[in-house]
C-alpha atoms as a PDB file:
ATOM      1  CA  UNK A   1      71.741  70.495  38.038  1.00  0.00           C
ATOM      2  CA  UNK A   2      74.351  69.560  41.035  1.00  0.00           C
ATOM      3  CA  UNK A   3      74.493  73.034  42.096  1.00  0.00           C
ATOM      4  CA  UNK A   4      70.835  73.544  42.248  1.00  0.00           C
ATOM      5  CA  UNK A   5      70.678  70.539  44.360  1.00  0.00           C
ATOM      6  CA  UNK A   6      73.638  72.070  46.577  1.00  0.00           C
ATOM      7  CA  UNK A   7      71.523  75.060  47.105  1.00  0.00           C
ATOM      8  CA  UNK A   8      68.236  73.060  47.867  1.00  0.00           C
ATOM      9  CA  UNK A   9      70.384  70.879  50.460  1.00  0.00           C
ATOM     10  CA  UNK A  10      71.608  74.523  52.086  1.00  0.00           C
ATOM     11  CA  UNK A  11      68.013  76.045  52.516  1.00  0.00           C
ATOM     12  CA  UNK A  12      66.533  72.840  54.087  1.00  0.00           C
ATOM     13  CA  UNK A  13      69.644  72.857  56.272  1.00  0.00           C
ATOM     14  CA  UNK A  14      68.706  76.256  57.428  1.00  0.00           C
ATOM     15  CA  UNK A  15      65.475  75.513  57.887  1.00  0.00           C
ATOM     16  CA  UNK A  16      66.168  72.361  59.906  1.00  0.00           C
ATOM     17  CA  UNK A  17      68.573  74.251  61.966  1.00  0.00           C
ATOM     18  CA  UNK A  18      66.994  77.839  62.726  1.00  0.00           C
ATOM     19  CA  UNK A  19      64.527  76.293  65.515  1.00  0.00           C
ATOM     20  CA  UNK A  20      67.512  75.465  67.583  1.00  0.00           C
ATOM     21  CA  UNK A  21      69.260  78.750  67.362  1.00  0.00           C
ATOM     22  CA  UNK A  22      65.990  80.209  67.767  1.00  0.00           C
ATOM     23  CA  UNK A  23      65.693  78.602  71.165  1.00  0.00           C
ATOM     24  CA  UNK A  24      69.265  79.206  72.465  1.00  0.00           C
ATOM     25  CA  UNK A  25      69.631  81.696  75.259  1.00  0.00           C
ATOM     26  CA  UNK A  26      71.949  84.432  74.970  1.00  0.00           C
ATOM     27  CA  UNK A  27      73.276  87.192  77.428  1.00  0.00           C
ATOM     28  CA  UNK A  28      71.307  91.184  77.026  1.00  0.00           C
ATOM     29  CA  UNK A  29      73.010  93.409  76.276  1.00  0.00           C
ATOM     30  CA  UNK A  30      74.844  95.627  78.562  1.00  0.00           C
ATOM     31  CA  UNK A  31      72.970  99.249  78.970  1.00  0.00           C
ATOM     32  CA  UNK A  32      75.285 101.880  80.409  1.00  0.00           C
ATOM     33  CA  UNK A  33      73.814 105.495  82.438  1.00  0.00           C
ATOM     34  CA  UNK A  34      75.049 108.214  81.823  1.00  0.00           C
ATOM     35  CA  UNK A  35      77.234 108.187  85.614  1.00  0.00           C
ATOM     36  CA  UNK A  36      78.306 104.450  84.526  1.00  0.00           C
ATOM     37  CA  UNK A  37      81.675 106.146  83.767  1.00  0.00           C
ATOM     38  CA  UNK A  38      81.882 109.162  86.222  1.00  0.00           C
ATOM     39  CA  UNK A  39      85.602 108.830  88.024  1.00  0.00           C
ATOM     40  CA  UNK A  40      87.069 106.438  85.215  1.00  0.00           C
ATOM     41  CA  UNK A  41      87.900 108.869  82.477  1.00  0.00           C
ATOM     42  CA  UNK A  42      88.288 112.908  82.852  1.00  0.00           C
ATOM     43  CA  UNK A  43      85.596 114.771  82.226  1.00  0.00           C
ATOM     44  CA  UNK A  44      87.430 117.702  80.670  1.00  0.00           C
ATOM     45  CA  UNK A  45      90.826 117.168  79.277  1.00  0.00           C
ATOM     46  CA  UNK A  46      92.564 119.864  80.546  1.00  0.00           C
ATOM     47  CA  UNK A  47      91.784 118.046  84.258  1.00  0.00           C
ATOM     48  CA  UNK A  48      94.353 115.885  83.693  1.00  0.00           C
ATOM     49  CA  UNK A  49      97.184 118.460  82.995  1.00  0.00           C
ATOM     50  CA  UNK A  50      99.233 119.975  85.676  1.00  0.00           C
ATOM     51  CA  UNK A  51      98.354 123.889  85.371  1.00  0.00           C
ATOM     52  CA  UNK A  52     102.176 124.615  85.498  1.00  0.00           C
ATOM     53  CA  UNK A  53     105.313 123.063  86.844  1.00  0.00           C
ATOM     54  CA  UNK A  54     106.171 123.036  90.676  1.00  0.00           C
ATOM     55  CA  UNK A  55     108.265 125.790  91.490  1.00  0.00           C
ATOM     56  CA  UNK A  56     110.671 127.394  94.419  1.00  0.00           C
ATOM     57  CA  UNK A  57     108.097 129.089  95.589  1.00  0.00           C
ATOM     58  CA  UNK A  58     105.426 126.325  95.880  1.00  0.00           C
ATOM     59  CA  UNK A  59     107.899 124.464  97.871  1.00  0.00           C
ATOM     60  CA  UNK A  60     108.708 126.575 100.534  1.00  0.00           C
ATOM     61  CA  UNK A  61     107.512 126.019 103.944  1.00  0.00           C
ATOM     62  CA  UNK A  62     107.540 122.233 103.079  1.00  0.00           C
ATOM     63  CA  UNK A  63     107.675 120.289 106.336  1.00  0.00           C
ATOM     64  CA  UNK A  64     107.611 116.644 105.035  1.00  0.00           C
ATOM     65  CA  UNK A  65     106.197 114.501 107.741  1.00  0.00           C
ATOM     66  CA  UNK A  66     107.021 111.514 108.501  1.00  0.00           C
ATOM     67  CA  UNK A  67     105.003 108.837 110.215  1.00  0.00           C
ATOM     68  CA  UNK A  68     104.783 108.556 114.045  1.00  0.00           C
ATOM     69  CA  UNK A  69     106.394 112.334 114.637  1.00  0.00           C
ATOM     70  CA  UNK A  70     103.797 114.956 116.225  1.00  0.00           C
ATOM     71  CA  UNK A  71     104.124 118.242 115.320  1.00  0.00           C
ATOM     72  CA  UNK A  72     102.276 121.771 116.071  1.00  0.00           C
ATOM     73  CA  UNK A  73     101.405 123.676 112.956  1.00  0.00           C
ATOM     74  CA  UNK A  74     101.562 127.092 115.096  1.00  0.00           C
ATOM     75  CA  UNK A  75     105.076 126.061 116.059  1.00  0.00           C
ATOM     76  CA  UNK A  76     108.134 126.534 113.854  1.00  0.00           C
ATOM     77  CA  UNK A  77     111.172 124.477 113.236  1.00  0.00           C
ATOM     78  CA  UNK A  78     114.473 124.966 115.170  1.00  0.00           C
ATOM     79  CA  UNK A  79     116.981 126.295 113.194  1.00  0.00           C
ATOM     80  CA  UNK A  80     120.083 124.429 113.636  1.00  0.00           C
ATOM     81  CA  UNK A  81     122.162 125.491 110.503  1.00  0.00           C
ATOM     82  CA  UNK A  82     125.601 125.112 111.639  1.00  0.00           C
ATOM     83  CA  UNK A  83     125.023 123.417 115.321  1.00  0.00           C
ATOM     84  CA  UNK A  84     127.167 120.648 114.058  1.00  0.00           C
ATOM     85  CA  UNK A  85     126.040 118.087 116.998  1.00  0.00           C
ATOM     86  CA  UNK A  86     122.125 118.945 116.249  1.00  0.00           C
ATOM     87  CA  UNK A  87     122.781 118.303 112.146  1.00  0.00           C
ATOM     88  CA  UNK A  88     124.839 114.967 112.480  1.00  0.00           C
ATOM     89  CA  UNK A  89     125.895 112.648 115.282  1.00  0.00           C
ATOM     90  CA  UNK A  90     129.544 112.228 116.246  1.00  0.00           C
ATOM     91  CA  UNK A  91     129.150 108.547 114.978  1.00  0.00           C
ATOM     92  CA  UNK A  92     128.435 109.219 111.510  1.00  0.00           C
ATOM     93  CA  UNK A  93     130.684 111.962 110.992  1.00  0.00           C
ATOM     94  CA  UNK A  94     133.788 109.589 112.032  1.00  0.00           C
ATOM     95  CA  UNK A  95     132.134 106.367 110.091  1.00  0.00           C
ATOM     96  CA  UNK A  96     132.008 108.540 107.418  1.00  0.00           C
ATOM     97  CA  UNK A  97     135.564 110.009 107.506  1.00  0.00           C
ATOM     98  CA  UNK A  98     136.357 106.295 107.838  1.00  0.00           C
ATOM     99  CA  UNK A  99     134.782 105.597 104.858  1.00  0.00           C
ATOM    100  CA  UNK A 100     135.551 108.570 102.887  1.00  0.00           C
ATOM    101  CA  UNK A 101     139.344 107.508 104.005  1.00  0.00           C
ATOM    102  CA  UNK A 102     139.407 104.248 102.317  1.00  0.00           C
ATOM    103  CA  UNK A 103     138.102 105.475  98.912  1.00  0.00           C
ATOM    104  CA  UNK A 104     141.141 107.626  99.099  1.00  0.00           C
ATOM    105  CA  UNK A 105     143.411 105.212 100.148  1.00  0.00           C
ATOM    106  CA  UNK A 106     142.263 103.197  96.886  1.00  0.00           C
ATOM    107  CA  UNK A 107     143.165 106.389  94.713  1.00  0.00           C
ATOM    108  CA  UNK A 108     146.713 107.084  95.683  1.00  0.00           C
ATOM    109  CA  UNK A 109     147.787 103.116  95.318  1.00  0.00           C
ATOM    110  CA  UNK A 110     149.447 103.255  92.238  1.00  0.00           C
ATOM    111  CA  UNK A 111     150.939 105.992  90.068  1.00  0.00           C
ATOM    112  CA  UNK A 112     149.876 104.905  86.819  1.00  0.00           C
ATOM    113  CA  UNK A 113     146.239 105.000  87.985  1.00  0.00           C
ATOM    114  CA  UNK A 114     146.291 107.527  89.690  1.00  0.00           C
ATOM    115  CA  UNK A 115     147.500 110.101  86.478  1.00  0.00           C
ATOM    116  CA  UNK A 116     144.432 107.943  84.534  1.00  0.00           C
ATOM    117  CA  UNK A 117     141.846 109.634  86.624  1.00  0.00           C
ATOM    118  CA  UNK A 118     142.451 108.197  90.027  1.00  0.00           C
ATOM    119  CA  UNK A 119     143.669 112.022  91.211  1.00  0.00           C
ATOM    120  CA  UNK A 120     140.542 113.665  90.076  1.00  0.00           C
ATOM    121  CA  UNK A 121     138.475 111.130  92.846  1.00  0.00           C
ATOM    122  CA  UNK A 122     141.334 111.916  94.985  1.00  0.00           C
ATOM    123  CA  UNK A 123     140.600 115.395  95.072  1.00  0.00           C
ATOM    124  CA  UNK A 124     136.884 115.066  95.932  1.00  0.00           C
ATOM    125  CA  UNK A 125     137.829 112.588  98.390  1.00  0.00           C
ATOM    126  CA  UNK A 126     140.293 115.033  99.622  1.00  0.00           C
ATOM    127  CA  UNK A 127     137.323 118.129  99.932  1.00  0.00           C
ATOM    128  CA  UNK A 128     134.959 116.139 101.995  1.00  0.00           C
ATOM    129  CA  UNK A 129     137.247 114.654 104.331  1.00  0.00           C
ATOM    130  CA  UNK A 130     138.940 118.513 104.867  1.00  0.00           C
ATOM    131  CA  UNK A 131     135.295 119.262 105.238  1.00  0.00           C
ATOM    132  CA  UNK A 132     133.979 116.637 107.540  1.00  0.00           C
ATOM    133  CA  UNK A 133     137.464 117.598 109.799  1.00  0.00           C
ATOM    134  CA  UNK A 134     136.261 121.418 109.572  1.00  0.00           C
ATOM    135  CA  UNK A 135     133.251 120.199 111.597  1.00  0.00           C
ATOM    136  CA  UNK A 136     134.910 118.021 113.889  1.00  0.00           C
ATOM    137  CA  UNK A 137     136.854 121.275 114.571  1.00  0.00           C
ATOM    138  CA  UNK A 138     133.829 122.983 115.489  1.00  0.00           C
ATOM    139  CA  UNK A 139     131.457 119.933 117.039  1.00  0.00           C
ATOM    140  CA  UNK A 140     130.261 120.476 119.787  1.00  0.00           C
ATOM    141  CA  UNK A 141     130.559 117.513 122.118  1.00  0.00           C
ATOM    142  CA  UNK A 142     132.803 114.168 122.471  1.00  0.00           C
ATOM    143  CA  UNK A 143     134.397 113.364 118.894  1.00  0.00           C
ATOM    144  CA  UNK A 144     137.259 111.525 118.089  1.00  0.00           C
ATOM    145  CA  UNK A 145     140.223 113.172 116.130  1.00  0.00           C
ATOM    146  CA  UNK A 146     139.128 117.100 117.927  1.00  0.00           C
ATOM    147  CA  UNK A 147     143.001 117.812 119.188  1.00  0.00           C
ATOM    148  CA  UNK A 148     143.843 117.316 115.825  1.00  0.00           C
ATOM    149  CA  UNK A 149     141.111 118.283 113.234  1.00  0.00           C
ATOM    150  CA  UNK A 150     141.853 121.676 112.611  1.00  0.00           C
ATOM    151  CA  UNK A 151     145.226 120.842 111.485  1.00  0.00           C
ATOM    152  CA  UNK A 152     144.536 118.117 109.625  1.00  0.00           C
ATOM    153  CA  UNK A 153     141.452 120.126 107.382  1.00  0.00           C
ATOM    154  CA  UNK A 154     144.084 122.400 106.467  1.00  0.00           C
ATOM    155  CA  UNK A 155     146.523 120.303 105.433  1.00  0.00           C
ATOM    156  CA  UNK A 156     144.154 118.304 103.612  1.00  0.00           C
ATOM    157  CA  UNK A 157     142.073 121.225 102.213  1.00  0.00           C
ATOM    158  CA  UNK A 158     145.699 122.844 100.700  1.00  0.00           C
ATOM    159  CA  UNK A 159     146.328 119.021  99.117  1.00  0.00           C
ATOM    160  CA  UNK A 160     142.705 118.599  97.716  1.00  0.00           C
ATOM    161  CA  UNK A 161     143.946 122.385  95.734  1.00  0.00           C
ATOM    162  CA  UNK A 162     147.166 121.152  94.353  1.00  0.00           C
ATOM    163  CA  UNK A 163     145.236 117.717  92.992  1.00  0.00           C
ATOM    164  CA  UNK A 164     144.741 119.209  89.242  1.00  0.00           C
ATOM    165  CA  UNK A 165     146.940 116.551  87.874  1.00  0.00           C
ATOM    166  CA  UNK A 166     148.337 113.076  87.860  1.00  0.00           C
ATOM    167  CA  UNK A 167     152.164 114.469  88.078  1.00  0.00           C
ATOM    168  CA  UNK A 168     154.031 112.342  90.068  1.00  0.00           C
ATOM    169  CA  UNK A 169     154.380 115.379  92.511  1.00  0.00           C
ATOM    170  CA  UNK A 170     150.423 115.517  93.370  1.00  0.00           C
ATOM    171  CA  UNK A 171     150.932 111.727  93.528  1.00  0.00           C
ATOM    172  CA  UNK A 172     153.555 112.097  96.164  1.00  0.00           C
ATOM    173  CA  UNK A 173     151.981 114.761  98.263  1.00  0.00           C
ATOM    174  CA  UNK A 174     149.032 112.543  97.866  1.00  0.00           C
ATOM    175  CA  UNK A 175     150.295 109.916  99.587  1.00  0.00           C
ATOM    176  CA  UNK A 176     152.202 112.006 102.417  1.00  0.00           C
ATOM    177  CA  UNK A 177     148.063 112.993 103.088  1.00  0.00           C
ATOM    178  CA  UNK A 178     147.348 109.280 103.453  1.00  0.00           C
ATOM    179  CA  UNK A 179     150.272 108.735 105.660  1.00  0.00           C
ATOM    180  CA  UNK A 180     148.810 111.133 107.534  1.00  0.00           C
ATOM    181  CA  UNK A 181     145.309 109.909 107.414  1.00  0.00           C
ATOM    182  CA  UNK A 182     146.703 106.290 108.416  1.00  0.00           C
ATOM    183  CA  UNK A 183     148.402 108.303 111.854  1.00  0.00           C
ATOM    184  CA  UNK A 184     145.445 110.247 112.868  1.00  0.00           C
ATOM    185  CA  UNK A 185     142.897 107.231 112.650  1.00  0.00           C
ATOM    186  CA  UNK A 186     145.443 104.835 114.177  1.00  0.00           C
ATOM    187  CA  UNK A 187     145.738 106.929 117.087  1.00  0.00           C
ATOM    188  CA  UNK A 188     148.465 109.008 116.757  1.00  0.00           C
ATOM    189  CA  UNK A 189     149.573 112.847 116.120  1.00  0.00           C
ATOM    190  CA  UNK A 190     150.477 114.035 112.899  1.00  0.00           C
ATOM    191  CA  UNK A 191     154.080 114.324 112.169  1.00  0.00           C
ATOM    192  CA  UNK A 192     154.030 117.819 110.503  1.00  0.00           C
ATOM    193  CA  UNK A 193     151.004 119.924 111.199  1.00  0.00           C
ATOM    194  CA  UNK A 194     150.834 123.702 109.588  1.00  0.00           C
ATOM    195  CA  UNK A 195     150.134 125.925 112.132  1.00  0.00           C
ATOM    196  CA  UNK A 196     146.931 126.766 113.436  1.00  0.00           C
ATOM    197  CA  UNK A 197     144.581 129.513 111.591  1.00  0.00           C
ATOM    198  CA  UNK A 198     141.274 130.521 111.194  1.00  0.00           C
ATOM    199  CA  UNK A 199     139.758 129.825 108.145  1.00  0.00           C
ATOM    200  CA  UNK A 200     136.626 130.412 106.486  1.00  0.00           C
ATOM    201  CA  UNK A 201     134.525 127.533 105.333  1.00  0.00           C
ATOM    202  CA  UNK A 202     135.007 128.740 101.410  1.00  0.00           C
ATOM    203  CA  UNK A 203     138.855 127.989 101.688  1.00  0.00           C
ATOM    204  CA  UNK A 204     137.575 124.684 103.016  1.00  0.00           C
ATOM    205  CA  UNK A 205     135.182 123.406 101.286  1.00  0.00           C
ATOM    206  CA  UNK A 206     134.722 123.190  97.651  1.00  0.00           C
ATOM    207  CA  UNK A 207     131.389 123.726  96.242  1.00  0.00           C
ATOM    208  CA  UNK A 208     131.349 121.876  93.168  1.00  0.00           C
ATOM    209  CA  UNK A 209     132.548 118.985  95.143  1.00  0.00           C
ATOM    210  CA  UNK A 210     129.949 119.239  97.440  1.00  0.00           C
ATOM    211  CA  UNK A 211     126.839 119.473  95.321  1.00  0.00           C
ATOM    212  CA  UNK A 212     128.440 116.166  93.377  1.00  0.00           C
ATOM    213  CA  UNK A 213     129.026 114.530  96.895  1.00  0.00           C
ATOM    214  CA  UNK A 214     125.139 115.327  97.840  1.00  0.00           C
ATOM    215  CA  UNK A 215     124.163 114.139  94.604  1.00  0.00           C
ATOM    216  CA  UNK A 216     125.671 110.515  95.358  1.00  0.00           C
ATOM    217  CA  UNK A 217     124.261 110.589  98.612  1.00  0.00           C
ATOM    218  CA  UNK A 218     120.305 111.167  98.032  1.00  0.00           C
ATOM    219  CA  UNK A 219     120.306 109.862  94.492  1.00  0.00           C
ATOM    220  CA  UNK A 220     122.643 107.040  95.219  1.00  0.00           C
ATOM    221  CA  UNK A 221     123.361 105.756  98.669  1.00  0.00           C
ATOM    222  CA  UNK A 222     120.177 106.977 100.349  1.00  0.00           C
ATOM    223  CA  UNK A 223     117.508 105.398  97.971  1.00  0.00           C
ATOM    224  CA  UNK A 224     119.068 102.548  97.557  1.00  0.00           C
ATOM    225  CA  UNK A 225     118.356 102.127 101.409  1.00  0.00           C
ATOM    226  CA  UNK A 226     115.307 102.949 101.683  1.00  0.00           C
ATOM    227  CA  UNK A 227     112.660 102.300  98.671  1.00  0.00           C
ATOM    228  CA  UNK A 228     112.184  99.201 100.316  1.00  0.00           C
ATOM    229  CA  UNK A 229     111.749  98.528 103.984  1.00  0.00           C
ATOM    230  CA  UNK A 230     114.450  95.976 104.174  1.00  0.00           C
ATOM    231  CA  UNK A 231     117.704  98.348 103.830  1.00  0.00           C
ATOM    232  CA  UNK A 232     116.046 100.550 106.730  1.00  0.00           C
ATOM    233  CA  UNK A 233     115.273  97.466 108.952  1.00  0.00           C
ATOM    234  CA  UNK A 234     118.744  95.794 108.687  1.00  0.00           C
ATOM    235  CA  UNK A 235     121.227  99.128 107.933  1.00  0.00           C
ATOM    236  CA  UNK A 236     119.399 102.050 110.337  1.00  0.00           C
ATOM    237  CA  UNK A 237     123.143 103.240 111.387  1.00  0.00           C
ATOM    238  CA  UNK A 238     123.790 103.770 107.412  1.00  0.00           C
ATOM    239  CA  UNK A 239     120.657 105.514 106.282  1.00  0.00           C
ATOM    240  CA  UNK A 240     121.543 108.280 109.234  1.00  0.00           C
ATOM    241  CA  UNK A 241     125.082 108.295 108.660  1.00  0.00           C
ATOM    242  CA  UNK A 242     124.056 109.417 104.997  1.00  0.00           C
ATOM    243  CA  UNK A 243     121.086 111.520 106.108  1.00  0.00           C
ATOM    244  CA  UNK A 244     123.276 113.060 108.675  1.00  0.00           C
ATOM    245  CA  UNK A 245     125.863 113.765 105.991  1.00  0.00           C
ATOM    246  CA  UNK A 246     123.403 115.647 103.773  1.00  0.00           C
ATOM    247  CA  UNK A 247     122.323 117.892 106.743  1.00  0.00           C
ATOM    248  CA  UNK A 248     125.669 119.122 107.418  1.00  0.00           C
ATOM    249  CA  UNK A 249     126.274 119.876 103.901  1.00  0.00           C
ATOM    250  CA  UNK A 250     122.678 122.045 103.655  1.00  0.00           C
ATOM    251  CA  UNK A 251     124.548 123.893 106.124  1.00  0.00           C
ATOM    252  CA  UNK A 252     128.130 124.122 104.882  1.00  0.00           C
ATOM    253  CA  UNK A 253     126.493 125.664 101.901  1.00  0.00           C
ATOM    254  CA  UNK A 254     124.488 128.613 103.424  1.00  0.00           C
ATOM    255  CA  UNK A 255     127.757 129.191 105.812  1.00  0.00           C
ATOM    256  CA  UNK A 256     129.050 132.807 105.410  1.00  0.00           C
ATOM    257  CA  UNK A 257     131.086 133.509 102.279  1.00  0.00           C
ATOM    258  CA  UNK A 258     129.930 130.496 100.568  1.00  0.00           C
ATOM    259  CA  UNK A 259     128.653 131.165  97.284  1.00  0.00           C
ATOM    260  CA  UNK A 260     124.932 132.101  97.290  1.00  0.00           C
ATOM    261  CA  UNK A 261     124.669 131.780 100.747  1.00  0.00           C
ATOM    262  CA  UNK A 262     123.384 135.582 100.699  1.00  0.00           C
ATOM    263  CA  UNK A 263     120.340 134.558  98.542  1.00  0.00           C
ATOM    264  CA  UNK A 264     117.438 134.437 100.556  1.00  0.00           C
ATOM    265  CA  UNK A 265     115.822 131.522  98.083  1.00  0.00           C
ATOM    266  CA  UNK A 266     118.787 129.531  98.247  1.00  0.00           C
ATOM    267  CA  UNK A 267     118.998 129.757 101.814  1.00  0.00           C
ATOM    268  CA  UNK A 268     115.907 128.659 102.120  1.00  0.00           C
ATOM    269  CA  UNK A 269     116.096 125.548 100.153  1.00  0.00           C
ATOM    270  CA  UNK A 270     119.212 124.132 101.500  1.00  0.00           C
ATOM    271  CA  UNK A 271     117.616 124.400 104.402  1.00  0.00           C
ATOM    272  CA  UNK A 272     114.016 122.552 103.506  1.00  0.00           C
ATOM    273  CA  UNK A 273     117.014 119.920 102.173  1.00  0.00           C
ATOM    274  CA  UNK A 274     118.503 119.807 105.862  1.00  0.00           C
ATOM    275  CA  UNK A 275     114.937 119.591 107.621  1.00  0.00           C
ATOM    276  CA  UNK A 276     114.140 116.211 105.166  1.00  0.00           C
ATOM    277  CA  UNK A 277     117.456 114.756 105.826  1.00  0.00           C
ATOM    278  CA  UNK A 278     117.154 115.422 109.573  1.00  0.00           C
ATOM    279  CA  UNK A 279     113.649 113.668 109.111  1.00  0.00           C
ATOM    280  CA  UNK A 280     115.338 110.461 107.142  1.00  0.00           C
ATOM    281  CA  UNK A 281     117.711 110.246 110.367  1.00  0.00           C
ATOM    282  CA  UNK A 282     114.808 110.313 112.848  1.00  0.00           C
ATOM    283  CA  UNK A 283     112.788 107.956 110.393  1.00  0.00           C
ATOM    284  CA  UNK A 284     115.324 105.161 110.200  1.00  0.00           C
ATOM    285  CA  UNK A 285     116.080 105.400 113.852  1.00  0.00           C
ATOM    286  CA  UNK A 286     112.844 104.115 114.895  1.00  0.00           C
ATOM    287  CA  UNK A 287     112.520 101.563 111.685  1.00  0.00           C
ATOM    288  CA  UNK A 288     109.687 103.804 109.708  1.00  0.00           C
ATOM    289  CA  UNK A 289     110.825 103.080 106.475  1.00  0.00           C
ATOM    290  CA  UNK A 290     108.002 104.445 104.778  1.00  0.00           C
ATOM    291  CA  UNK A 291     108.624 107.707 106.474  1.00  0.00           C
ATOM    292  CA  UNK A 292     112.448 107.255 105.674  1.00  0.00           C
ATOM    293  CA  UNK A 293     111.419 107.283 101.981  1.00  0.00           C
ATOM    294  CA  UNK A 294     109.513 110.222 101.582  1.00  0.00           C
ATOM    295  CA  UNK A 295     111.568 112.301 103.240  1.00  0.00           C
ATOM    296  CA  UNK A 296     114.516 111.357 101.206  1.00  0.00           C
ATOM    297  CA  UNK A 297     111.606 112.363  98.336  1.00  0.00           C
ATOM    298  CA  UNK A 298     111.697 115.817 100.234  1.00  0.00           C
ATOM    299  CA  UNK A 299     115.319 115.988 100.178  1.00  0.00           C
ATOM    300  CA  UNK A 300     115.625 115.541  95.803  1.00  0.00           C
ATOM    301  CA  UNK A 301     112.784 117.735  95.800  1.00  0.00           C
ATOM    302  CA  UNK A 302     114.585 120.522  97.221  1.00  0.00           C
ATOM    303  CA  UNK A 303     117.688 119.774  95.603  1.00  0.00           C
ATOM    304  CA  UNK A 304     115.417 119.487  92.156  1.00  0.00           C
ATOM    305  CA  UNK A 305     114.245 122.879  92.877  1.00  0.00           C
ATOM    306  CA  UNK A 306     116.995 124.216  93.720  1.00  0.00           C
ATOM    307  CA  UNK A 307     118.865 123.026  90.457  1.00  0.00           C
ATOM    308  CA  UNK A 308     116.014 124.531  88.551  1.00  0.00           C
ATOM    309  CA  UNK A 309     117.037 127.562  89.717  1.00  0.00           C
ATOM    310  CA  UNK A 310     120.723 128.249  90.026  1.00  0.00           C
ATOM    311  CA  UNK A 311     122.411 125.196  87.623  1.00  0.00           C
END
């Protein structure tokens, strides 16, 4: 009986109730064309698919550009592999040999961490500072530390060999090279120079080192400068000294009797690499930090391809 009276109470309810609903307004609909979606979602799958994956030969030619600089498509780029005072200015080769000198000086400090590891930075340090001194040799123009360079990037290049170990011999010869460091950047001669020679750039510089050292530099120092506009606005001197450093080495590479610098495609990348970093250098000098950023883009992209290739 009660639940027949529950049911009875639920259809009068109902009844009572279904005008109102009945008379409540409520939103159509939404009707959709058939071009409703055109540009949202791909029309064929295979659209959104790159047909294959970027290579050397896709890339050559690149000329990133970089906001602000005008050039002439029927005009080609200037070569300047190996004009030393076109690839880098005469500041940032000696802020960076500055630099470069007080890593070192922060390897060879004490023996016991030094034979931990410390001689293995040593010995890059070592490379790129007989390198960068291989180019003051050569620069053409004012640069400090000239008189003296070619000495000094052999006796530093013949150092950076021996540095295989922690002995407490490499340590000592070691620190005879920062002695010698600490006299040529004070201002003075050094005390023992080997005589003069002529040496080729592969005696110099170490490759391995290199392509680590360019690594730090556009995956490292130069990003961290310029994905955002701040470390171009405030730092402009420091995103070309790094730019500038990266240039020289795209040329160091392809020098003659370096290895691969026969190979036409390798040639040709380290020297897209050069043309962005020369672009970075231009970039930050007149505060473009947007074109500062792609071209360091350029400069991995080269490097990337070239990686692909001969790693």
């Amino acid at each position: 009986m009660f639940r027949s009276k529950s049911i009875v109470f639920v259809c009068l309810l109902g009844l009572l109730i279904a005008p109102v609903i009945a008379k409540e307004r409520r939103a159509k609909p939404p009707r959709f064309g058939a071009d409703s979606f055109r540009g949202v979602f791909f029309e064929d799958i295979s659209e959104s698919v790159a047909a294959s994956r970027p290579n050397v030969q896709s890339l050559r030619g690149i000329r990133p550009q970089v906001a602000g600089a005008e050039t002439k498509d029927d005009e080609e780029t200037e070569d300047v592999g190996g004009a030393w005072n076109k690839l880098a200015s005469a500041q940032s080769i000696e802020d960076e040999i500055k630099r470069q000198k007080l890593l070192f000086d922060s390897d060879v400090s004490q023996p016991g961490a030094f034979k931990s590891g410390g001689y293995v930075a040593a010995r890059t340090e070592l490379s790129i500072l007989a390198t960068l001194f291989g180019v003051v040799h050569y620069y053409e123009g004012d640069i400090r530390w000239k008189e003296q360079a070619e000495a000094a990037r052999n006796l530093l290049a013949r150092t950076a060999g021996n540095c295989n170990s922690g002995s407490i011999q490499v340590f000592n010869e070691c620190k005879s090279r920062k002695q010698d460091l600490d006299d040529l950047l004070g201002g003075s001669s050094l005390s023992s120079p080997p005589a003069a020679t002529e040496t080729e750039w592969s005696r110099i510089a170490d490759r391995s080192v290199l392509m680590s050292y360019l690594e730090t530099l556009s995956k490292e120092k130069l990003p961290d400068l310029t994905n955002d506009a701040s470390g171009v606005k405030d730092s402009p001197d420091k995103v070309k000294q790094f730019s500038d450093m990266v240039a020289l080495v795209g040329s160091i590479l392809i020098q003659e009797g370096m290895d691969e610098a026969d190979d036409e495609e390798y040639v040709n990348l380290s020297k897209q690499m050069l043309d962005a970093a020369l672009l970075v250098g231009q970039a930050a000098q007149k505060g473009d930090a947007d074109g500062a950023r792609k071209a360091v883009g350029m400069i991995n992209q080269a490097c990337d391809a070239c990686h692909e290739q001969y790693r």
